[in-house]
PDB file of N, CA and C in Angstrom:
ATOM      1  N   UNK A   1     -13.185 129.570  42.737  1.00  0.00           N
ATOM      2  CA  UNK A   1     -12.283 129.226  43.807  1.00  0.00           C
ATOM      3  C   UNK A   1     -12.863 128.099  44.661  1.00  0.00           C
ATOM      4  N   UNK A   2     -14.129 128.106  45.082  1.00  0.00           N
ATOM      5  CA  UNK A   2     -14.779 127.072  45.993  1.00  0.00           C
ATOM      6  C   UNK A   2     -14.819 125.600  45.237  1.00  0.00           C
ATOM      7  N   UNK A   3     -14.778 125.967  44.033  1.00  0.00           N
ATOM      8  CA  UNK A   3     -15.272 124.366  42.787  1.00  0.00           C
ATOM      9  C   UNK A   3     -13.922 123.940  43.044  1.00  0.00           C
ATOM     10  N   UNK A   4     -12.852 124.694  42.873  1.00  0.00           N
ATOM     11  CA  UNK A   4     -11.683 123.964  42.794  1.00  0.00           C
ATOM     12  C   UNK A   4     -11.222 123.416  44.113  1.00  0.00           C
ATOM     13  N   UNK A   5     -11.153 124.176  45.481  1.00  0.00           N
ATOM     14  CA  UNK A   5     -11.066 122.986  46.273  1.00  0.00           C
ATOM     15  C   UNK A   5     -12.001 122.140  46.573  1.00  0.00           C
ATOM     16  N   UNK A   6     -13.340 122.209  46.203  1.00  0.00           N
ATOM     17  CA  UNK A   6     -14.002 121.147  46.332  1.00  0.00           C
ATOM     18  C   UNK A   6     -13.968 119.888  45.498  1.00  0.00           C
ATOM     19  N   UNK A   7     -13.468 120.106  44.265  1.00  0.00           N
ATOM     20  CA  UNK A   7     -12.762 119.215  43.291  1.00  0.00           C
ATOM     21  C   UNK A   7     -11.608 118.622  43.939  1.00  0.00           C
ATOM     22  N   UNK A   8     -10.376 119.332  44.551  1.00  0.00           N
ATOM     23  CA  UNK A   8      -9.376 119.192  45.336  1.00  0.00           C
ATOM     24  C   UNK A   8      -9.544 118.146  46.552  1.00  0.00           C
ATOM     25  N   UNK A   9     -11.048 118.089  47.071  1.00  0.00           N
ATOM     26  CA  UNK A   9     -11.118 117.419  48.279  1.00  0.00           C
ATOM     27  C   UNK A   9     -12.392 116.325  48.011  1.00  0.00           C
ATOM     28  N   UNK A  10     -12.454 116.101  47.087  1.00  0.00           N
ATOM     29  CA  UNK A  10     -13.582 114.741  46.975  1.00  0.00           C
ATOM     30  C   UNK A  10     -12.695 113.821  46.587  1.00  0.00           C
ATOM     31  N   UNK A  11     -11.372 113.629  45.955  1.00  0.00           N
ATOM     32  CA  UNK A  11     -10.805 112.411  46.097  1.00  0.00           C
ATOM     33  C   UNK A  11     -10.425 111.868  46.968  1.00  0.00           C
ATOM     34  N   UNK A  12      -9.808 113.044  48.069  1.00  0.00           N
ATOM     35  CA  UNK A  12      -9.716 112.257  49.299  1.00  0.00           C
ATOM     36  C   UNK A  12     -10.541 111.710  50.039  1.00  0.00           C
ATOM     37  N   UNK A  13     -11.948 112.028  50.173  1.00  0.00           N
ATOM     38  CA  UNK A  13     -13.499 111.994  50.859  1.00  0.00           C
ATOM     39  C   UNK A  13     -13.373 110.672  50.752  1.00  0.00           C
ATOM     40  N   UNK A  14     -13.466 110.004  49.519  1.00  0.00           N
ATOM     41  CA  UNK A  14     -13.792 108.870  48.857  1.00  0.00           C
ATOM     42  C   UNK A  14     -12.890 108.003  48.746  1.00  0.00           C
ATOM     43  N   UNK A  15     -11.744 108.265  49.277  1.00  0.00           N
ATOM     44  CA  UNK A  15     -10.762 107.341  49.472  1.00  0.00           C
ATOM     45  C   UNK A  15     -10.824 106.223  50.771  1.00  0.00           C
ATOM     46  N   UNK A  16     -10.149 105.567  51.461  1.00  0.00           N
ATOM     47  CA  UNK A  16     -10.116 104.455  52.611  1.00  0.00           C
ATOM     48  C   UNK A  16      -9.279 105.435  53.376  1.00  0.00           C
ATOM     49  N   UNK A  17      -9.374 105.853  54.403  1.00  0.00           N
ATOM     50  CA  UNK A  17      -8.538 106.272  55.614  1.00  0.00           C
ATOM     51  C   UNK A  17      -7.939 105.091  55.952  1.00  0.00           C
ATOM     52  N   UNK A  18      -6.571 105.245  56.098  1.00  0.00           N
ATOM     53  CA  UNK A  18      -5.540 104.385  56.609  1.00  0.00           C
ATOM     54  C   UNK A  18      -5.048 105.018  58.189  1.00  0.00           C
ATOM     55  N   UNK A  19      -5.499 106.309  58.240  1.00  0.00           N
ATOM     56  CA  UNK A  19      -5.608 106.926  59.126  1.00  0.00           C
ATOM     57  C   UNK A  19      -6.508 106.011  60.455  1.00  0.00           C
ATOM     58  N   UNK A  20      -8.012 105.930  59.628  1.00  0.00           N
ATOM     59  CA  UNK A  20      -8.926 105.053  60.977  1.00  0.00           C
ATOM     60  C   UNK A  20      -8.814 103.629  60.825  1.00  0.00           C
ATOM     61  N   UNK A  21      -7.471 103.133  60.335  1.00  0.00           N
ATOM     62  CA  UNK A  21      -7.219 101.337  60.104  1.00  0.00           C
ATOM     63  C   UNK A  21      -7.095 101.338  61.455  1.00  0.00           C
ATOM     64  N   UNK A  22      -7.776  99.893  62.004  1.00  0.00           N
ATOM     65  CA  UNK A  22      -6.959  98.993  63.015  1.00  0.00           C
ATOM     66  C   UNK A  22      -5.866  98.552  62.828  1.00  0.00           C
ATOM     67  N   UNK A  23      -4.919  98.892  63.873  1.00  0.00           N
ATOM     68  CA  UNK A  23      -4.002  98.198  64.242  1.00  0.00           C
ATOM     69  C   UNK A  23      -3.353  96.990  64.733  1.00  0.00           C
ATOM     70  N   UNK A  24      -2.619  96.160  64.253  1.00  0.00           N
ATOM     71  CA  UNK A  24      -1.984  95.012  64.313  1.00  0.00           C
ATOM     72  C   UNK A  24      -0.395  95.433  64.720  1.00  0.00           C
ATOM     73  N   UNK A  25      -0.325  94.263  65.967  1.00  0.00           N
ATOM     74  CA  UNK A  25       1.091  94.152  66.371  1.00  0.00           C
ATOM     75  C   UNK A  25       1.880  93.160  65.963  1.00  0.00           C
ATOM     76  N   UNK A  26       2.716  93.285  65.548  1.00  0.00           N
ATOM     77  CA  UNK A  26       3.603  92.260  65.426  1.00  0.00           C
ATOM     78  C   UNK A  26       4.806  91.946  65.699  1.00  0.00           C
ATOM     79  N   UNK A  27       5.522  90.939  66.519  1.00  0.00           N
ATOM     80  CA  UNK A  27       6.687  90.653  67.098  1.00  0.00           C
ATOM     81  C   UNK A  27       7.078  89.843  66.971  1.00  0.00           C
ATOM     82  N   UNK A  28       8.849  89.509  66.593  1.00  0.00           N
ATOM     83  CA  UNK A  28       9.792  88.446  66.394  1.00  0.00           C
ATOM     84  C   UNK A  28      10.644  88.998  67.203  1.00  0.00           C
ATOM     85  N   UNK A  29      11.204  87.848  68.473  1.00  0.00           N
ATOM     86  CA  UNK A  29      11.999  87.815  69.707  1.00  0.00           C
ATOM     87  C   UNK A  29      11.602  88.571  70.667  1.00  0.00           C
ATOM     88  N   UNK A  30      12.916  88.596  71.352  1.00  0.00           N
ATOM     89  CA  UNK A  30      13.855  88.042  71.611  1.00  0.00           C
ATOM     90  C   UNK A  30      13.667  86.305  71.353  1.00  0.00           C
ATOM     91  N   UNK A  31      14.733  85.678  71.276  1.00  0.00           N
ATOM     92  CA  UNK A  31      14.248  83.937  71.109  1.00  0.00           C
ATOM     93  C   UNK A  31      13.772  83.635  70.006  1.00  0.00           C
ATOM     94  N   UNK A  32      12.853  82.740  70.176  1.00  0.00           N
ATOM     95  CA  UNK A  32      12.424  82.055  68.988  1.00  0.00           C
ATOM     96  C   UNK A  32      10.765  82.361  68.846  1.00  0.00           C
ATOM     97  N   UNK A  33      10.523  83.810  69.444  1.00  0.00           N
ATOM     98  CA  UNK A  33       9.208  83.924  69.758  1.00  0.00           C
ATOM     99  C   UNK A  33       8.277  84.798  68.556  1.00  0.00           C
ATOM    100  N   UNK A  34       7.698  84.561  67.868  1.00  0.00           N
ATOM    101  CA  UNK A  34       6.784  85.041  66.555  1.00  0.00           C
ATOM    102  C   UNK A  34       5.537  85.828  66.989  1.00  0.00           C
ATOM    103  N   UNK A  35       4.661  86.445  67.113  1.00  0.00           N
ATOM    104  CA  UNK A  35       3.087  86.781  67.402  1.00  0.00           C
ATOM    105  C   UNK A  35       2.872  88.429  66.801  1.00  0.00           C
ATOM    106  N   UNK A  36       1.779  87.756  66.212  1.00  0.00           N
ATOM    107  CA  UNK A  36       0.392  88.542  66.020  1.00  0.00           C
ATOM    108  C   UNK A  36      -0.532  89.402  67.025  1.00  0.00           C
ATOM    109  N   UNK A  37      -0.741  90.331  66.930  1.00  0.00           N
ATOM    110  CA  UNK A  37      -1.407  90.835  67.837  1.00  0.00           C
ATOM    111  C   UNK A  37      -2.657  91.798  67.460  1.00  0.00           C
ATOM    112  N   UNK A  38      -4.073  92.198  68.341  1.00  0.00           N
ATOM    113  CA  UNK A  38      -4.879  93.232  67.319  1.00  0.00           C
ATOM    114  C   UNK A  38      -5.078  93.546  69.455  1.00  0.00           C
ATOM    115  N   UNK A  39      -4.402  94.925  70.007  1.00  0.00           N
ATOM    116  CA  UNK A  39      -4.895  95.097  71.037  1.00  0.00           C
ATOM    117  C   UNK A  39      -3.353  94.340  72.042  1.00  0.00           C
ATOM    118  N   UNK A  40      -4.389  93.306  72.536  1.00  0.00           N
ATOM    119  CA  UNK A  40      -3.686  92.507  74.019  1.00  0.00           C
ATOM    120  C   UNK A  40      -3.879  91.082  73.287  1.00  0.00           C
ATOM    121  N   UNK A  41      -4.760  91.143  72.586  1.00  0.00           N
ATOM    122  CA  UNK A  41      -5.591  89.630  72.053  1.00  0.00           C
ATOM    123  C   UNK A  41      -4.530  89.014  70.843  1.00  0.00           C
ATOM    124  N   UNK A  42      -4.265  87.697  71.012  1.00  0.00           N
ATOM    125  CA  UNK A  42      -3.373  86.856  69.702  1.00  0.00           C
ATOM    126  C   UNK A  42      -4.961  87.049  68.502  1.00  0.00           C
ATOM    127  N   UNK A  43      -4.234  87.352  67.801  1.00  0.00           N
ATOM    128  CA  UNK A  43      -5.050  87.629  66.366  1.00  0.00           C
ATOM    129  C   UNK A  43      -5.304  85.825  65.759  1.00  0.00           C
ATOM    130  N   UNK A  44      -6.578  85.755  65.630  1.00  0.00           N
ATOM    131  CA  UNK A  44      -7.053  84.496  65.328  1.00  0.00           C
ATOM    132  C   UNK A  44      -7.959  84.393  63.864  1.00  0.00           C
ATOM    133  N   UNK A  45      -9.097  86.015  63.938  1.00  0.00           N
ATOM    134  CA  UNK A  45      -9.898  85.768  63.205  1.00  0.00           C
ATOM    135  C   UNK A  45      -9.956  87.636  62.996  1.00  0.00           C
ATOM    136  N   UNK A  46      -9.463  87.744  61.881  1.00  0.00           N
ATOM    137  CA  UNK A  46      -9.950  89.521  61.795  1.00  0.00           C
ATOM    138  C   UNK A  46     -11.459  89.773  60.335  1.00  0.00           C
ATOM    139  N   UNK A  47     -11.869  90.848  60.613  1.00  0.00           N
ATOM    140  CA  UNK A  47     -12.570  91.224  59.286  1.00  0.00           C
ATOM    141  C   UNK A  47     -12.141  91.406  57.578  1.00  0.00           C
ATOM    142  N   UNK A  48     -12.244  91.732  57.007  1.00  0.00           N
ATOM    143  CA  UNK A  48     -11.216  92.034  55.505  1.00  0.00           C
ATOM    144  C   UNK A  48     -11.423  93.835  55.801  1.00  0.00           C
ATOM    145  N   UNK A  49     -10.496  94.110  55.420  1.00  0.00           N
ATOM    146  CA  UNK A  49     -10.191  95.619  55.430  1.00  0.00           C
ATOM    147  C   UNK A  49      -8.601  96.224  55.054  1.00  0.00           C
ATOM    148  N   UNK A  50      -8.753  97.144  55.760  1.00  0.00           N
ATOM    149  CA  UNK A  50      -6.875  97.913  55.722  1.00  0.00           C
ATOM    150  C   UNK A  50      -6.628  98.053  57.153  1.00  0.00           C
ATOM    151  N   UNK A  51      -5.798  97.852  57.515  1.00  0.00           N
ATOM    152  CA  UNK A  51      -4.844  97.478  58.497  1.00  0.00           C
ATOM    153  C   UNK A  51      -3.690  98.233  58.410  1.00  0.00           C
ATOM    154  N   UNK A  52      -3.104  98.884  59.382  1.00  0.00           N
ATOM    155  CA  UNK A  52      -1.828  99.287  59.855  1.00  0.00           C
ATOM    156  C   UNK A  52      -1.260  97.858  60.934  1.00  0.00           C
ATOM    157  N   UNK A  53      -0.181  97.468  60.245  1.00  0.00           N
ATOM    158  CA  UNK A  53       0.662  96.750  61.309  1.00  0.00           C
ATOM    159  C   UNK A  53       1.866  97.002  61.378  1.00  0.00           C
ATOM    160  N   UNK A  54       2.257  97.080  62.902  1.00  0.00           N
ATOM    161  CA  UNK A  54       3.736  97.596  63.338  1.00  0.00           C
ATOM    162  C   UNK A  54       4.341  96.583  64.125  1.00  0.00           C
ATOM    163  N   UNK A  55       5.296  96.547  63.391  1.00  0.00           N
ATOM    164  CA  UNK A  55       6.359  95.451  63.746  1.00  0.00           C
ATOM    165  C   UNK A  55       7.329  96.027  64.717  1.00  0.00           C
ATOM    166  N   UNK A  56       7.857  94.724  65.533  1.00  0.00           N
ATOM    167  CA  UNK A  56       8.875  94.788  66.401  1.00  0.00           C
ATOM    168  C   UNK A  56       9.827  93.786  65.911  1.00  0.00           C
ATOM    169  N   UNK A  57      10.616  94.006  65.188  1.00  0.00           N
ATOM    170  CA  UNK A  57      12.161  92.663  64.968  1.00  0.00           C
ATOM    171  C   UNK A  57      13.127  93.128  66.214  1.00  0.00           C
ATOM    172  N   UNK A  58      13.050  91.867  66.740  1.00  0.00           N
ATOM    173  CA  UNK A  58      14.003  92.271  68.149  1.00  0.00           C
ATOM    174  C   UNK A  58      15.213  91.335  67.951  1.00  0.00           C
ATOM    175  N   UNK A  59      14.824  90.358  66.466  1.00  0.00           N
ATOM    176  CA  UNK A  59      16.006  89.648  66.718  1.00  0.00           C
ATOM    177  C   UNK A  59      16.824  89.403  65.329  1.00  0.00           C
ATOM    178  N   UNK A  60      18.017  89.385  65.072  1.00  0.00           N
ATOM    179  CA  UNK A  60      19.045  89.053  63.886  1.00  0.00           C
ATOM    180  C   UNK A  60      18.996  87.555  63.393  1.00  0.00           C
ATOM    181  N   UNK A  61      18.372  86.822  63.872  1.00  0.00           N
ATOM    182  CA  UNK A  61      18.399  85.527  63.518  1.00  0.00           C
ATOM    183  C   UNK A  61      17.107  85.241  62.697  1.00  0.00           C
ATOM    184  N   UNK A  62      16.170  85.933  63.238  1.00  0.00           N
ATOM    185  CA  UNK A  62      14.459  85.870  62.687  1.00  0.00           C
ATOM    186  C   UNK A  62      14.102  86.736  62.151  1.00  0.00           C
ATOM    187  N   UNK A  63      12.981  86.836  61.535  1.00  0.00           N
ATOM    188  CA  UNK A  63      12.310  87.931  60.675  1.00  0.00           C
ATOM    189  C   UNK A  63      10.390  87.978  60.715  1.00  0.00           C
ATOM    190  N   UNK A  64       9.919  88.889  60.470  1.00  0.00           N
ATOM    191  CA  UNK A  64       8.386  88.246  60.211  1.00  0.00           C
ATOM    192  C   UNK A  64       8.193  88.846  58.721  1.00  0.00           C
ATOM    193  N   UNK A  65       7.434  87.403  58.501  1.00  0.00           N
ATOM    194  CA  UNK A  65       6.776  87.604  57.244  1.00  0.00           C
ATOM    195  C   UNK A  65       5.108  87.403  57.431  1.00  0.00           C
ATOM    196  N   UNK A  66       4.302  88.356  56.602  1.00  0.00           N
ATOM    197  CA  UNK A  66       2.881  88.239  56.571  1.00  0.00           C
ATOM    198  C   UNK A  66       3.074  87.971  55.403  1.00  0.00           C
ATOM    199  N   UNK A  67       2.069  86.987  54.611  1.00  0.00           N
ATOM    200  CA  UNK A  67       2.047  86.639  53.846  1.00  0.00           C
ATOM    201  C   UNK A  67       0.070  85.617  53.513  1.00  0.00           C
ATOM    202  N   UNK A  68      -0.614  86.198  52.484  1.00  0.00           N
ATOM    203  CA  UNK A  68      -1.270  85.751  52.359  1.00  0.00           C
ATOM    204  C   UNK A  68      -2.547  86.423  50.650  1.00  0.00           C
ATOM    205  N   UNK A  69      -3.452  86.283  50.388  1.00  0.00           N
ATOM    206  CA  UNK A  69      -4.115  86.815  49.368  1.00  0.00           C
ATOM    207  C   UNK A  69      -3.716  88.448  49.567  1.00  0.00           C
ATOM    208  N   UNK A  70      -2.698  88.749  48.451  1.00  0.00           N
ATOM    209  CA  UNK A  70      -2.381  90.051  48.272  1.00  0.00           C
ATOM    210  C   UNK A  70      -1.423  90.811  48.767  1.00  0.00           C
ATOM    211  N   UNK A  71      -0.565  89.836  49.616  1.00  0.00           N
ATOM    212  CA  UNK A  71      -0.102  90.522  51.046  1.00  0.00           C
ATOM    213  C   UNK A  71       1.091  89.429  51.253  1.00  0.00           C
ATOM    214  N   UNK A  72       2.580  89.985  50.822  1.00  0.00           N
ATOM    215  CA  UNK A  72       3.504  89.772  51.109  1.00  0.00           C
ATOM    216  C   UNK A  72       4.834  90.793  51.833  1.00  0.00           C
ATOM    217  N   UNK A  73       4.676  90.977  53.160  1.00  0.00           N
ATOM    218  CA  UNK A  73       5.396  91.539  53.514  1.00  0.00           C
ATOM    219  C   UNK A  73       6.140  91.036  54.466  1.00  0.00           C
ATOM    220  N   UNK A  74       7.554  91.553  54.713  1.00  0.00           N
ATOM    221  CA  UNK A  74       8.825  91.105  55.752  1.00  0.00           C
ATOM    222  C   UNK A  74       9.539  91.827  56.025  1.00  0.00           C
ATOM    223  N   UNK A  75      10.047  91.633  57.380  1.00  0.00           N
ATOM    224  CA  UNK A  75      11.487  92.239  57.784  1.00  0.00           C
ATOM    225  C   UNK A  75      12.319  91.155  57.324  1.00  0.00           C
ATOM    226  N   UNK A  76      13.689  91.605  57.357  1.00  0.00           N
ATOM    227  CA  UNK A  76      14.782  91.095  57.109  1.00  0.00           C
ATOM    228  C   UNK A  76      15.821  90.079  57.937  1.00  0.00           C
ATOM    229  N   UNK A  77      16.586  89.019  57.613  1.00  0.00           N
ATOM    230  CA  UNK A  77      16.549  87.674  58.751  1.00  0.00           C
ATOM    231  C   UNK A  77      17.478  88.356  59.673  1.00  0.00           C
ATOM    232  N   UNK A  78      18.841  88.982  58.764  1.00  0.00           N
ATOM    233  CA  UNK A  78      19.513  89.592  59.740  1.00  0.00           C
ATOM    234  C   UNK A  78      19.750  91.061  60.687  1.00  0.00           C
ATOM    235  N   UNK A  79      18.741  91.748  59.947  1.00  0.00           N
ATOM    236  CA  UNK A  79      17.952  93.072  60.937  1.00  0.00           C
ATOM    237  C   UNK A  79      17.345  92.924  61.860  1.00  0.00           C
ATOM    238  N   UNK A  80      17.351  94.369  62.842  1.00  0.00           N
ATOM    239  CA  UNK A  80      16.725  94.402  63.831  1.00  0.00           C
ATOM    240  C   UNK A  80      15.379  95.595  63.149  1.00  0.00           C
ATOM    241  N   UNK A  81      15.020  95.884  64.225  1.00  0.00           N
ATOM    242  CA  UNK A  81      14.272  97.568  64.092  1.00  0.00           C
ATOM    243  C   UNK A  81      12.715  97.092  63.978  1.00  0.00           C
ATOM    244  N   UNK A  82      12.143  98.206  63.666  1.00  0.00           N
ATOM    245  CA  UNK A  82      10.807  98.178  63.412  1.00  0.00           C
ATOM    246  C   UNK A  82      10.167  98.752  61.694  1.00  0.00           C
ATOM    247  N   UNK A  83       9.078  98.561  61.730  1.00  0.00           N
ATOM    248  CA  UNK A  83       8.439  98.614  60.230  1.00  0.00           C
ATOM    249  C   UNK A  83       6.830  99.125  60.358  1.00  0.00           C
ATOM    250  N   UNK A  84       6.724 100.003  59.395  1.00  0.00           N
ATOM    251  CA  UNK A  84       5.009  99.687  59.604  1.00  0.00           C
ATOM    252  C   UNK A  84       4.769  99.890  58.112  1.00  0.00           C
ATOM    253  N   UNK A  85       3.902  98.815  57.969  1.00  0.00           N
ATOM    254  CA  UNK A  85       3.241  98.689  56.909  1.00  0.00           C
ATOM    255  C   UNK A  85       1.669  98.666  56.717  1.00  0.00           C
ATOM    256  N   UNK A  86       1.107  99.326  55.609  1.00  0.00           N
ATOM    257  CA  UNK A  86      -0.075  99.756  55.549  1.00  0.00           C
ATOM    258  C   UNK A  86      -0.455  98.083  54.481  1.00  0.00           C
ATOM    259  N   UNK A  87      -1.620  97.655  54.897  1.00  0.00           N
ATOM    260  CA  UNK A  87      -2.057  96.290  54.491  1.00  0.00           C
ATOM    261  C   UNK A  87      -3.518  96.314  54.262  1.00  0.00           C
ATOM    262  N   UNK A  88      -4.133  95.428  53.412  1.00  0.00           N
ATOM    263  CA  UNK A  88      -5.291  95.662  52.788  1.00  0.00           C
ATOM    264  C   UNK A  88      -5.766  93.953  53.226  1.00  0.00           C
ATOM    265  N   UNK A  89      -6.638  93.512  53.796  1.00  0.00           N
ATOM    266  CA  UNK A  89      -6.744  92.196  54.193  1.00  0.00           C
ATOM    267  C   UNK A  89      -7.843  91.764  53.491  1.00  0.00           C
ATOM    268  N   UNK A  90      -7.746  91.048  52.656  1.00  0.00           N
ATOM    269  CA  UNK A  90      -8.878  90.426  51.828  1.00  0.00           C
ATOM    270  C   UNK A  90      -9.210  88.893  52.069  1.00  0.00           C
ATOM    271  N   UNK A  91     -10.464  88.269  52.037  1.00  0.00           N
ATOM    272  CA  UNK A  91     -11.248  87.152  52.167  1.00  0.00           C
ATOM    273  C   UNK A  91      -9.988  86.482  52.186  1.00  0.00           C
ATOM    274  N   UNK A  92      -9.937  85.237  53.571  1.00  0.00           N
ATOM    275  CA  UNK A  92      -8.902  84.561  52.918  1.00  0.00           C
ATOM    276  C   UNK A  92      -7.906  83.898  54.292  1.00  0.00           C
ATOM    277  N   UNK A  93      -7.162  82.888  54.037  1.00  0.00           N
ATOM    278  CA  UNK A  93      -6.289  82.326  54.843  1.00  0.00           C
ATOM    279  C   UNK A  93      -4.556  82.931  54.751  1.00  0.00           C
ATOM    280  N   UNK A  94      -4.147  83.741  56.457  1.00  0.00           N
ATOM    281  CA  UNK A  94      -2.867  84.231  55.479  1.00  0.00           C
ATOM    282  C   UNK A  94      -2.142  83.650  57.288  1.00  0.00           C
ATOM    283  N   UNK A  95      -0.702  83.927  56.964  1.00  0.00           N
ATOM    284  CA  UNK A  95       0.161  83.162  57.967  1.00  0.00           C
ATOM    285  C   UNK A  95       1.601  83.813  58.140  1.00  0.00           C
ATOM    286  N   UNK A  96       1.735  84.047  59.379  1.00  0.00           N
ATOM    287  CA  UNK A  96       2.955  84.951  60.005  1.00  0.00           C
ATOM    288  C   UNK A  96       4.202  84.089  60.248  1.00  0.00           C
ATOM    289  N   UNK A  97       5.292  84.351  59.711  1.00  0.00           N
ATOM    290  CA  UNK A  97       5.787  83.276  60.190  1.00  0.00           C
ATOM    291  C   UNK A  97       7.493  83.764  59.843  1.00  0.00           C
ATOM    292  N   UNK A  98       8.730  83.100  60.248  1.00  0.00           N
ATOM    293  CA  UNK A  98      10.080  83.546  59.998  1.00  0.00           C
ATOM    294  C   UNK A  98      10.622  82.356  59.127  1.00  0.00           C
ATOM    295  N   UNK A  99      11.058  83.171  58.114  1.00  0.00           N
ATOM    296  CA  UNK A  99      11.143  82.514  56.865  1.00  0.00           C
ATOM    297  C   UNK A  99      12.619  81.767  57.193  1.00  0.00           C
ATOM    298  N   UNK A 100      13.354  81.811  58.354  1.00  0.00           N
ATOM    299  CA  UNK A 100      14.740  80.994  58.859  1.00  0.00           C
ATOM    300  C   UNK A 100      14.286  79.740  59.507  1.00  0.00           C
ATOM    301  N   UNK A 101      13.085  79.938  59.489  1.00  0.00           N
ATOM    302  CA  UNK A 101      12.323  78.453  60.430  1.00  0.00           C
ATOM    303  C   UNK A 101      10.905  78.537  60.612  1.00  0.00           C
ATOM    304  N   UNK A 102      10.808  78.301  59.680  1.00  0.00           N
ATOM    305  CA  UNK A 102       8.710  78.308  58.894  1.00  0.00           C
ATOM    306  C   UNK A 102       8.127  77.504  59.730  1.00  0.00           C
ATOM    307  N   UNK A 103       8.967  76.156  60.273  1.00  0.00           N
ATOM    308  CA  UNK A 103       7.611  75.308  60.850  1.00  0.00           C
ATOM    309  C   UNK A 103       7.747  75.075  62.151  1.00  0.00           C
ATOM    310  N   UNK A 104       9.160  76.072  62.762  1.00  0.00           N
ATOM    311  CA  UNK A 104       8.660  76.427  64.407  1.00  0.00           C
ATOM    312  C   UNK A 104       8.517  77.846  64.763  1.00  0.00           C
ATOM    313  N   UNK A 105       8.130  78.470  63.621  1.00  0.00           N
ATOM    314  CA  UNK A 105       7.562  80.020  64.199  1.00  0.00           C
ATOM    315  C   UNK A 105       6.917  80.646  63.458  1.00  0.00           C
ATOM    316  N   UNK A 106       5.451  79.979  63.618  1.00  0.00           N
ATOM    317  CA  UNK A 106       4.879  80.307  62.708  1.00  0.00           C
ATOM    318  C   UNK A 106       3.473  80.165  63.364  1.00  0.00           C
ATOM    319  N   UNK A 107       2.237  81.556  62.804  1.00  0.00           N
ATOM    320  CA  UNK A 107       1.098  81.678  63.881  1.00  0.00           C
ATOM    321  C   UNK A 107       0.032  81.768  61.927  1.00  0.00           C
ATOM    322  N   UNK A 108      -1.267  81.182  61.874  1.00  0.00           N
ATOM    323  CA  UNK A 108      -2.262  81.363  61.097  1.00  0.00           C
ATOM    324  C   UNK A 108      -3.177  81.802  61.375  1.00  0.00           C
ATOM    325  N   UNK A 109      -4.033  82.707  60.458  1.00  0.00           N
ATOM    326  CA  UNK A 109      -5.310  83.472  60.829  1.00  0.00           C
ATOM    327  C   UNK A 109      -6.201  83.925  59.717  1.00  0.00           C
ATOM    328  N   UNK A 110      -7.785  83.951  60.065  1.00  0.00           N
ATOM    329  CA  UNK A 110      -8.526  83.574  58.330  1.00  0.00           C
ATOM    330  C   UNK A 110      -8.833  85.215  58.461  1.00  0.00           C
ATOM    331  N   UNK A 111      -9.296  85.801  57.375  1.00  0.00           N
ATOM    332  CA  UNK A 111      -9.828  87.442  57.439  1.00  0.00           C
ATOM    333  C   UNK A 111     -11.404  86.285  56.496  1.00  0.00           C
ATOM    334  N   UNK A 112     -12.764  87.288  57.469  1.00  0.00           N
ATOM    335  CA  UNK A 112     -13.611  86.835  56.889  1.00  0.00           C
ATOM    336  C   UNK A 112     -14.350  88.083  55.879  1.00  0.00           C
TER     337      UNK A 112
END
């Protein structure tokens, strides 16, 4: 009986808690307003790891997309609501941005 939940509980042991990920904010609108967030702080430079980020789409016109090594995720242009997605951030240059207007709302950031 003891072998088997201990068999039962070493895959999880050895797994990544997504549970103790840092958190990332992320917001599109009201307006034409895009951002990244880890805290209070605009996200500039994070570590490589797993990440929880929770989105705010506040607006029907915009969307956010993360997008970078491994990591393509979005809300939708004409939805509102929120999202959370579990993310794995590897070595690398990746970029937030609303795919209705890429080159005025749009924020970059390296994971080292």
């Amino acid at each position: 009986m003891r072998l088997t939940v201990l068999a039962a509980l070493v895959p999880a042991l050895l797994l990544p808690s997504m549970a103790a990920a840092p958190t990332l904010n992320g917001t599109v609108g009201p307006g034409s307003t895009i951002q990244l967030t880890k805290g209070r702080a605009s996200v500039h430079t994070l570590k490589a790891g797993h990440y929880v980020v929770k989105v705010a789409d506040k607006s029907d016109q915009h969307n956010l997309h993360l997008k970078g090594p491994g990591v393509s995720k979005y809300t939708s242009v004409p939805g509102t609501g929120s999202a959370t997605w579990k993310v794995t951030l590897r070595k690398g240059k990746y970029v937030f941005l609303c795919d209705a207007h890429p080159t005025m709302m749009m924020g970059r950031f390296t994971v080292t």
